[in-house]
N, C-alpha and C. Protein backbone atom coordinates (compact mmCIF):
# COMPACT_ATOMS: atom_id res chain seq x y z
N UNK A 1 -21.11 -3.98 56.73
CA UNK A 1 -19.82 -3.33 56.81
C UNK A 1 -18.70 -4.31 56.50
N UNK A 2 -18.99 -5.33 57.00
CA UNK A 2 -17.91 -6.44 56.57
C UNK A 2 -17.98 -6.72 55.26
N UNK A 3 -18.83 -7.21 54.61
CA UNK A 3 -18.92 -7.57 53.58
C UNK A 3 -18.10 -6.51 52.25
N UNK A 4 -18.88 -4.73 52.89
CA UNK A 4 -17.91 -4.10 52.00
C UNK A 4 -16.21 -3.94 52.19
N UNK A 5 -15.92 -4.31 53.31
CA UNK A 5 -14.08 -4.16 53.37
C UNK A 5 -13.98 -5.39 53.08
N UNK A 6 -14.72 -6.83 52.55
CA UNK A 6 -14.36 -7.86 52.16
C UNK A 6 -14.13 -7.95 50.26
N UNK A 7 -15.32 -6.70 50.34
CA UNK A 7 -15.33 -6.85 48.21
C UNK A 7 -14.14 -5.96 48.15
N UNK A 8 -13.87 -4.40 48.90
CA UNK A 8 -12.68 -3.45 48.40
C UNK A 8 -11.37 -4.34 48.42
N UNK A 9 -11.50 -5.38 49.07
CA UNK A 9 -9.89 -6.14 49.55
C UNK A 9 -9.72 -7.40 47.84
N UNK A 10 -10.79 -7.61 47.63
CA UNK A 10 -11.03 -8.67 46.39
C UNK A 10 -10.66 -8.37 45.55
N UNK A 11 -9.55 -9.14 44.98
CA UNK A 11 -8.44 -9.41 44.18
C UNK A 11 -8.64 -9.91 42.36
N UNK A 12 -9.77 -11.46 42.70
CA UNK A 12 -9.79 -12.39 42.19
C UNK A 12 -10.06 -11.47 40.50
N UNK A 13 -10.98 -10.83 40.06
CA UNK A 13 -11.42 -10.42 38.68
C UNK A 13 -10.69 -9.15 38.18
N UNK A 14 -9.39 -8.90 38.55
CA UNK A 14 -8.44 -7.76 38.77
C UNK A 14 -8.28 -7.95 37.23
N UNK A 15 -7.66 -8.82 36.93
CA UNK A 15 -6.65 -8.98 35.79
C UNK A 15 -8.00 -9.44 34.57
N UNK A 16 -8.61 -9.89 34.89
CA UNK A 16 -9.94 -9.89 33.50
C UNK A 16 -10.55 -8.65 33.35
N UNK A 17 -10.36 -7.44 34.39
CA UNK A 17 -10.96 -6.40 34.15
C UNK A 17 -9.47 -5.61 33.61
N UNK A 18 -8.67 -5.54 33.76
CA UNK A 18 -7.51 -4.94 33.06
C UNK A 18 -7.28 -5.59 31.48
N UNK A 19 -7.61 -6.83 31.44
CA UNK A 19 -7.61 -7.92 29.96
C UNK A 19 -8.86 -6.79 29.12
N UNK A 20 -9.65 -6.64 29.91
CA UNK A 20 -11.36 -6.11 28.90
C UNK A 20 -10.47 -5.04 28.50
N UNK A 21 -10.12 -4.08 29.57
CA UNK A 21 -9.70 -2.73 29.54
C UNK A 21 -8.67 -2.52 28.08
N UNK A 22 -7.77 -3.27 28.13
CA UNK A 22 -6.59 -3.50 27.37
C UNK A 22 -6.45 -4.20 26.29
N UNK A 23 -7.88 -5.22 25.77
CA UNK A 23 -7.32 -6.00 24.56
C UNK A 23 -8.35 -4.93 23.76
N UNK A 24 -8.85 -4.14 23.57
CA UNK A 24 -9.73 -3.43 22.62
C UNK A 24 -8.34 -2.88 21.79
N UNK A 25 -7.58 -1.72 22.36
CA UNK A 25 -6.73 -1.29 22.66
C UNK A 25 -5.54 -2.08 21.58
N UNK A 26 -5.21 -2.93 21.70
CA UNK A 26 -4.10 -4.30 21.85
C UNK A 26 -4.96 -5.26 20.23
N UNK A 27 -5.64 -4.96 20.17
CA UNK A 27 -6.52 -5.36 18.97
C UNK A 27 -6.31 -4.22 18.01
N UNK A 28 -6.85 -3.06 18.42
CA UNK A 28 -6.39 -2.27 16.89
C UNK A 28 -5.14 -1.57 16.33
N UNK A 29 -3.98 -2.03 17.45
CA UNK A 29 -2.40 -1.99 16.80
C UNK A 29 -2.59 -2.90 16.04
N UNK A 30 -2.87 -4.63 16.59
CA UNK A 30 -2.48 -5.25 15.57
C UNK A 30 -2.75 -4.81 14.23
N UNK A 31 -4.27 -4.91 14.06
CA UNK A 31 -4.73 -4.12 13.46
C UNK A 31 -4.71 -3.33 12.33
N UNK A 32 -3.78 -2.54 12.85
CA UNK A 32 -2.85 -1.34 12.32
C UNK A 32 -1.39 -1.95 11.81
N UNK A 33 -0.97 -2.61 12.43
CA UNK A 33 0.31 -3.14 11.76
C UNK A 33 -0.24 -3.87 10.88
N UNK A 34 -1.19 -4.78 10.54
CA UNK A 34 -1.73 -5.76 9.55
C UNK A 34 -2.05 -4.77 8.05
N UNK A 35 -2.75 -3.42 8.46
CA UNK A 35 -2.80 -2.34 7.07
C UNK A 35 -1.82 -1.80 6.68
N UNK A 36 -0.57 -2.11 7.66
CA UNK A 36 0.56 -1.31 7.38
C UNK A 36 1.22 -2.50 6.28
N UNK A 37 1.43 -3.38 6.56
CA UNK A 37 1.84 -4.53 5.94
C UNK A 37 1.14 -4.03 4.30
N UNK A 38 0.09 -4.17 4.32
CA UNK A 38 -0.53 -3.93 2.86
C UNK A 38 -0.60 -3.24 2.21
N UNK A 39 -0.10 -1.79 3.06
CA UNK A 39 0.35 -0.54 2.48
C UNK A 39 1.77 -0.95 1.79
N UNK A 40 2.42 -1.75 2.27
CA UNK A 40 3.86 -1.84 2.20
C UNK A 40 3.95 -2.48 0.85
N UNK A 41 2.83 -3.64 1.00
CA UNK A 41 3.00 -4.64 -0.09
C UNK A 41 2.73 -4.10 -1.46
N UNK A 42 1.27 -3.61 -0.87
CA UNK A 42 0.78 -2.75 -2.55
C UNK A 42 1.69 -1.86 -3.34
N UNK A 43 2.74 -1.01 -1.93
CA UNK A 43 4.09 -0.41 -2.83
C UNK A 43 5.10 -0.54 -3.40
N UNK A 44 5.73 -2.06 -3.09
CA UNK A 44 6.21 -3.14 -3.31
C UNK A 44 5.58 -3.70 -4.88
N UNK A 45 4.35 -3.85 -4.87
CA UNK A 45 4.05 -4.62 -5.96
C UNK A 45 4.05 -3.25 -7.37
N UNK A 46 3.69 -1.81 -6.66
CA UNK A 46 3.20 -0.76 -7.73
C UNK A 46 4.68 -0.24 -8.23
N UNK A 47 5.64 -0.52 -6.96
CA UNK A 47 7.08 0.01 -7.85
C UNK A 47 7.54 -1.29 -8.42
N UNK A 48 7.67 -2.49 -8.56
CA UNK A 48 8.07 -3.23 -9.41
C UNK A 48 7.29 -3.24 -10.87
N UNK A 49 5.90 -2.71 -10.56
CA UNK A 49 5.63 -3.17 -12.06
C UNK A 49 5.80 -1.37 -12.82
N UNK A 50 6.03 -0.72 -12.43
CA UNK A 50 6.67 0.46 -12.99
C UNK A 50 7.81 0.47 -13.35
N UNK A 51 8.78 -0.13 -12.50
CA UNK A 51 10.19 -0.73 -12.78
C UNK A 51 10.05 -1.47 -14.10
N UNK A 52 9.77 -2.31 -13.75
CA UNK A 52 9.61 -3.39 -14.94
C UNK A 52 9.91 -2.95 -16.47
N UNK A 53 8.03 -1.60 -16.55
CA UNK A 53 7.74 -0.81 -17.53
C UNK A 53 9.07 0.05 -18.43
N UNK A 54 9.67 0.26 -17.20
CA UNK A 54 10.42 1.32 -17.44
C UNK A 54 12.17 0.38 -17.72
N UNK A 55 12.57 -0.62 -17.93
CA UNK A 55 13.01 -1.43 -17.96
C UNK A 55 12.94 -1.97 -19.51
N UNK A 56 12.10 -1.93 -19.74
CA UNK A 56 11.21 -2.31 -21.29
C UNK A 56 11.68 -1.44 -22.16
N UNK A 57 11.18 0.12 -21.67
CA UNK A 57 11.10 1.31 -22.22
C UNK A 57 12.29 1.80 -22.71
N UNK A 58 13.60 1.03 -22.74
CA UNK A 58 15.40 1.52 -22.29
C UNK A 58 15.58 0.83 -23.19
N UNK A 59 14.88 -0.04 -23.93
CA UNK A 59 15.38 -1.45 -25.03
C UNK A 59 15.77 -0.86 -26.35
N UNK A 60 16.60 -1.44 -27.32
CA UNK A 60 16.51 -1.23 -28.61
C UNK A 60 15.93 -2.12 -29.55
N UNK A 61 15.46 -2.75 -30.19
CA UNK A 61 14.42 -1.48 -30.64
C UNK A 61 13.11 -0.72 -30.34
N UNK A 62 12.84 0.63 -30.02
CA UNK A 62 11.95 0.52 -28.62
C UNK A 62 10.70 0.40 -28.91
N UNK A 63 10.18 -0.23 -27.66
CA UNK A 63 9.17 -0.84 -27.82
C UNK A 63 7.43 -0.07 -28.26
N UNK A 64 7.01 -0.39 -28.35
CA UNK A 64 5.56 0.49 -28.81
C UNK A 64 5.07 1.02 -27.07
N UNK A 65 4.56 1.82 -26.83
CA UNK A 65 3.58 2.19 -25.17
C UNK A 65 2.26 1.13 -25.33
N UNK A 66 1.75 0.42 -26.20
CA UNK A 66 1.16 -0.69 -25.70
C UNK A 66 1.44 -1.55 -25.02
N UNK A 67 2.86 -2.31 -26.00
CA UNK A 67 3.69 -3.26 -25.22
C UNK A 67 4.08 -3.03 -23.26
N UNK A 68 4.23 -1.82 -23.53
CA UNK A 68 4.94 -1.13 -22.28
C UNK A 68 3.90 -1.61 -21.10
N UNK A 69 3.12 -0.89 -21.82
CA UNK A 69 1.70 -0.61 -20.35
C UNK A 69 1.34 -2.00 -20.40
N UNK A 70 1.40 -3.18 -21.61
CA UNK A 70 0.51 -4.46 -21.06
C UNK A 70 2.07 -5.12 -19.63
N UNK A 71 3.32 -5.11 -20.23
CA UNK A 71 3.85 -5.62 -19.35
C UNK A 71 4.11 -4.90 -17.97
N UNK A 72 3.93 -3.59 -17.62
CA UNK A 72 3.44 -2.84 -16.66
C UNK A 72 1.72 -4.16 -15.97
N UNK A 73 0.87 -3.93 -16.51
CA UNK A 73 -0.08 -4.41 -16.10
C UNK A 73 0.12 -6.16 -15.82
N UNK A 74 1.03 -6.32 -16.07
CA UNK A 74 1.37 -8.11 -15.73
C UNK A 74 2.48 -8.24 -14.80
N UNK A 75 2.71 -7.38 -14.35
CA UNK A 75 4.08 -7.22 -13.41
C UNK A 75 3.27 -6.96 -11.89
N UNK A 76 2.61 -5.99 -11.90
CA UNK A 76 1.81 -5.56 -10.40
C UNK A 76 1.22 -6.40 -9.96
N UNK A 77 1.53 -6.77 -7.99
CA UNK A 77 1.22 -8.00 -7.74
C UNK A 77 0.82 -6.74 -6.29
N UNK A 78 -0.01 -7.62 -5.66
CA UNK A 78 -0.39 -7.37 -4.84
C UNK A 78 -1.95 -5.76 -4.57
N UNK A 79 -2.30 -5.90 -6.12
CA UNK A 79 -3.03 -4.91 -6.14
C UNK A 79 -4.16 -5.31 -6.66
N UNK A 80 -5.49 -4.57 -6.35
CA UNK A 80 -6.70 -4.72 -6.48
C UNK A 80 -7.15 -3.85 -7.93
N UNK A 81 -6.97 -4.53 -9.41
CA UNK A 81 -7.35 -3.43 -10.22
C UNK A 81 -8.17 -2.19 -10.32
N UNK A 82 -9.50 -2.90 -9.38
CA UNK A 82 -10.16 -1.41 -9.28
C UNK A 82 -9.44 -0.16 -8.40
N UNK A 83 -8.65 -0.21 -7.64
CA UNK A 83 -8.49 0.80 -6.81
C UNK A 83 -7.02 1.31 -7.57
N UNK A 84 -6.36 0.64 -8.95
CA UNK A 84 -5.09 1.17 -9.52
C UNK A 84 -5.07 1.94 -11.02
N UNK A 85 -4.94 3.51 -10.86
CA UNK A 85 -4.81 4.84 -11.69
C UNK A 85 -3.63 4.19 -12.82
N UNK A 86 -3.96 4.04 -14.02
CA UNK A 86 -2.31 4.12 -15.02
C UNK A 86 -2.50 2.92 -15.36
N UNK A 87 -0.70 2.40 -16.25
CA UNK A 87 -0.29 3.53 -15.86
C UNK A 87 -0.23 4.09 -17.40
N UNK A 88 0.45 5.68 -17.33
CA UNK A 88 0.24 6.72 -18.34
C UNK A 88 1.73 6.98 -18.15
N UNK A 89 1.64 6.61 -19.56
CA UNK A 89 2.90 7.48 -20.36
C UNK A 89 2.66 8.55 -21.09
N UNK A 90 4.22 9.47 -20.90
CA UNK A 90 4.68 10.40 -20.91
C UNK A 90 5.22 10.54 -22.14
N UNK A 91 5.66 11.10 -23.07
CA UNK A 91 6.92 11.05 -23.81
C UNK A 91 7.37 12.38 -23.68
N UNK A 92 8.38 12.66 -23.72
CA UNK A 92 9.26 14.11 -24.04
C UNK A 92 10.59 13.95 -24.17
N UNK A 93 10.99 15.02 -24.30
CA UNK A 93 12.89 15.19 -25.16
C UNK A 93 13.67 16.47 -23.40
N UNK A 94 14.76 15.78 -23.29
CA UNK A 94 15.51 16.35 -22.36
C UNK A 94 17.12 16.71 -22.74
N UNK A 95 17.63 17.48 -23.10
CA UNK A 95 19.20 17.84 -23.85
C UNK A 95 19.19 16.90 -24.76
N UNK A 96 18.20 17.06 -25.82
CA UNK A 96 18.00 16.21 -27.32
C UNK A 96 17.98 14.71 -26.89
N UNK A 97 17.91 14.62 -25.39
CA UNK A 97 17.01 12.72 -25.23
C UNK A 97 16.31 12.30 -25.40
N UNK A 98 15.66 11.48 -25.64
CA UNK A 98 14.57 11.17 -25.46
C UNK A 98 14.05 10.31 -24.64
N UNK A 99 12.76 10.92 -23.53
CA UNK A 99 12.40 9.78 -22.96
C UNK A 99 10.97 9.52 -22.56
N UNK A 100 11.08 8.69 -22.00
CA UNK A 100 9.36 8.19 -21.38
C UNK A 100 9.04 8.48 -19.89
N UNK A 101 7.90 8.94 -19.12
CA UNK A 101 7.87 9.09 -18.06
C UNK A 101 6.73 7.91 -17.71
N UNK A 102 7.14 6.96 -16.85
CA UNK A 102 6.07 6.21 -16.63
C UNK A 102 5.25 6.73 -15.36
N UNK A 103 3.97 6.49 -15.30
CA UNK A 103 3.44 6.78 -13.88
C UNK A 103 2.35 6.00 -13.37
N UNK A 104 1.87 5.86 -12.13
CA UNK A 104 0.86 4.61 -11.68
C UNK A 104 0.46 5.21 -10.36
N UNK A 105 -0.97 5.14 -10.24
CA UNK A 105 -1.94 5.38 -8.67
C UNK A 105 -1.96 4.29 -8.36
N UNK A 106 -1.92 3.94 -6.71
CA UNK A 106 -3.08 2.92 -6.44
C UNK A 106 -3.93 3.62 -4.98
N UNK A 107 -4.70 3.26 -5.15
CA UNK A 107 -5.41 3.94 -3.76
C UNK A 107 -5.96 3.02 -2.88
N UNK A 108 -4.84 3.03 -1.36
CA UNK A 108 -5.01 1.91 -0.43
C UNK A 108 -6.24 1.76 0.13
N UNK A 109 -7.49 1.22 0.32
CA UNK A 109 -8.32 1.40 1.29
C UNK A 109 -7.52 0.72 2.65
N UNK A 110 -8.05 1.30 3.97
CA UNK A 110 -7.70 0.64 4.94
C UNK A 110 -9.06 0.85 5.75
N UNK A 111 -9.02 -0.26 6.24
CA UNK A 111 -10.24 -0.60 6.81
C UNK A 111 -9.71 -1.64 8.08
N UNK A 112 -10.05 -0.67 9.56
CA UNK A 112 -9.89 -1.20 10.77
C UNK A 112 -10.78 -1.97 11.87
N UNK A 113 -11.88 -2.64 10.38
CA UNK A 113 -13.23 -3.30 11.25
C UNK A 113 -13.98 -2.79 11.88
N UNK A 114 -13.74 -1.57 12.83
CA UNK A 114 -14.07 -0.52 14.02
C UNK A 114 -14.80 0.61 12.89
N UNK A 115 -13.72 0.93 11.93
CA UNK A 115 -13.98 2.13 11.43
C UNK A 115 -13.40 2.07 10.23
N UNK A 116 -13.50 2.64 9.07
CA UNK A 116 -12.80 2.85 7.37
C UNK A 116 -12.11 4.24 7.69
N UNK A 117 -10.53 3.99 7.27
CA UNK A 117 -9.93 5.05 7.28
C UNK A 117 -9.68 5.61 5.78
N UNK A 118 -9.32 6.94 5.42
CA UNK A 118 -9.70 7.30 4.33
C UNK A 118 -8.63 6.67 3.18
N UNK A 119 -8.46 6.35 1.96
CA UNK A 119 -7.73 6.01 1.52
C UNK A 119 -6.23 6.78 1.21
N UNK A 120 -5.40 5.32 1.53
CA UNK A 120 -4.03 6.29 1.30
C UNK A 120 -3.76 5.87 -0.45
N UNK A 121 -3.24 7.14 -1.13
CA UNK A 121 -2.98 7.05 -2.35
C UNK A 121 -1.57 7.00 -2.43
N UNK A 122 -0.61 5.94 -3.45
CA UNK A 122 0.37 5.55 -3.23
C UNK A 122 1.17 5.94 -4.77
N UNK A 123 2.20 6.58 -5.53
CA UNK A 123 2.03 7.10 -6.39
C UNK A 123 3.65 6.33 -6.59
N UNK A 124 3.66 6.03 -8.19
CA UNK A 124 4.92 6.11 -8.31
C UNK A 124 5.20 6.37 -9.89
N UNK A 125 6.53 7.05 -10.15
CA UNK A 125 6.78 7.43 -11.53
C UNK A 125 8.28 7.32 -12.00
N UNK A 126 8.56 6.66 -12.88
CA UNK A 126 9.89 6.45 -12.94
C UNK A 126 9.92 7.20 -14.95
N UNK A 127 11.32 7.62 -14.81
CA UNK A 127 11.60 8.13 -16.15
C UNK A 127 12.55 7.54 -16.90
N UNK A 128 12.59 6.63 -18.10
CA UNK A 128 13.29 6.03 -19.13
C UNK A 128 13.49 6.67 -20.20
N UNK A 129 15.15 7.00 -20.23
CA UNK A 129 15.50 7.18 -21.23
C UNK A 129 16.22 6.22 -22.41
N UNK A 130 15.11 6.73 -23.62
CA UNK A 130 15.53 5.52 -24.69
C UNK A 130 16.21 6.04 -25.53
N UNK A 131 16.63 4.71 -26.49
CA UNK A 131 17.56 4.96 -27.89
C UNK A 131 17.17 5.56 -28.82
């Protein structure tokens, strides 16, 4: 009888059993903020090199859609070629303009060690009008 009102009163392994409880927990925010980061970056890197493209695309004298798409493809930083769609140009005429529609996939994997979450697809398309 003593012994058990001596363990219910015991203090000492309180806070290593709240630590177990809580860093699982406390591990896959980080986690989660660490894929968020790379979500961020990969969008970061997929709208600059669309920018870029489309930047090109505005020039006189305009440029060929080879030119376009290789400096599109030398601009994107932070991306894994296999997992990036494009990019694909567009051409068409708008109140007798003319322009280019650039566009680009990339498809994020995220992966939380625990578990693979499904991929987020990250899209961007910008439209240049040329001379």
């Amino acid at each position: 009888m003593i012994r058990r009102a001596r363990l219910t009163h015991d203090q000492r392994a309180a806070s290593a059993l709240e630590f177990a409880l809580a860093a699982p927990i406390l591990i896959l925010v980080l986690i989660g903020i660490a894929q968020l980061g790379i979500l961020y970056s990969a969008n970061a890197g997929l709208q600059q090199a669309v920018d870029e493209g489309a930047r090109l695309a505005t020039l006189y004298p305009r440029p060929t859609d080879s030119s376009i798409t290789n400096l599109v493809n030398q601009k994107k930083f932070s991306l894994n070629p296999a997992f990036v769609t494009g990019p694909n140009l567009t051409h068409g005429t708008s109140n007798g303009v003319s322009y280019v529609d650039i566009t680009m996939s990339y498809a994020v994997p995220l992966d939380f060690i625990v578990f693979r979450a499904p991929a987020v697809t990250l899209h961007q398309t910008r439209r240049a009008y040329q001379p």
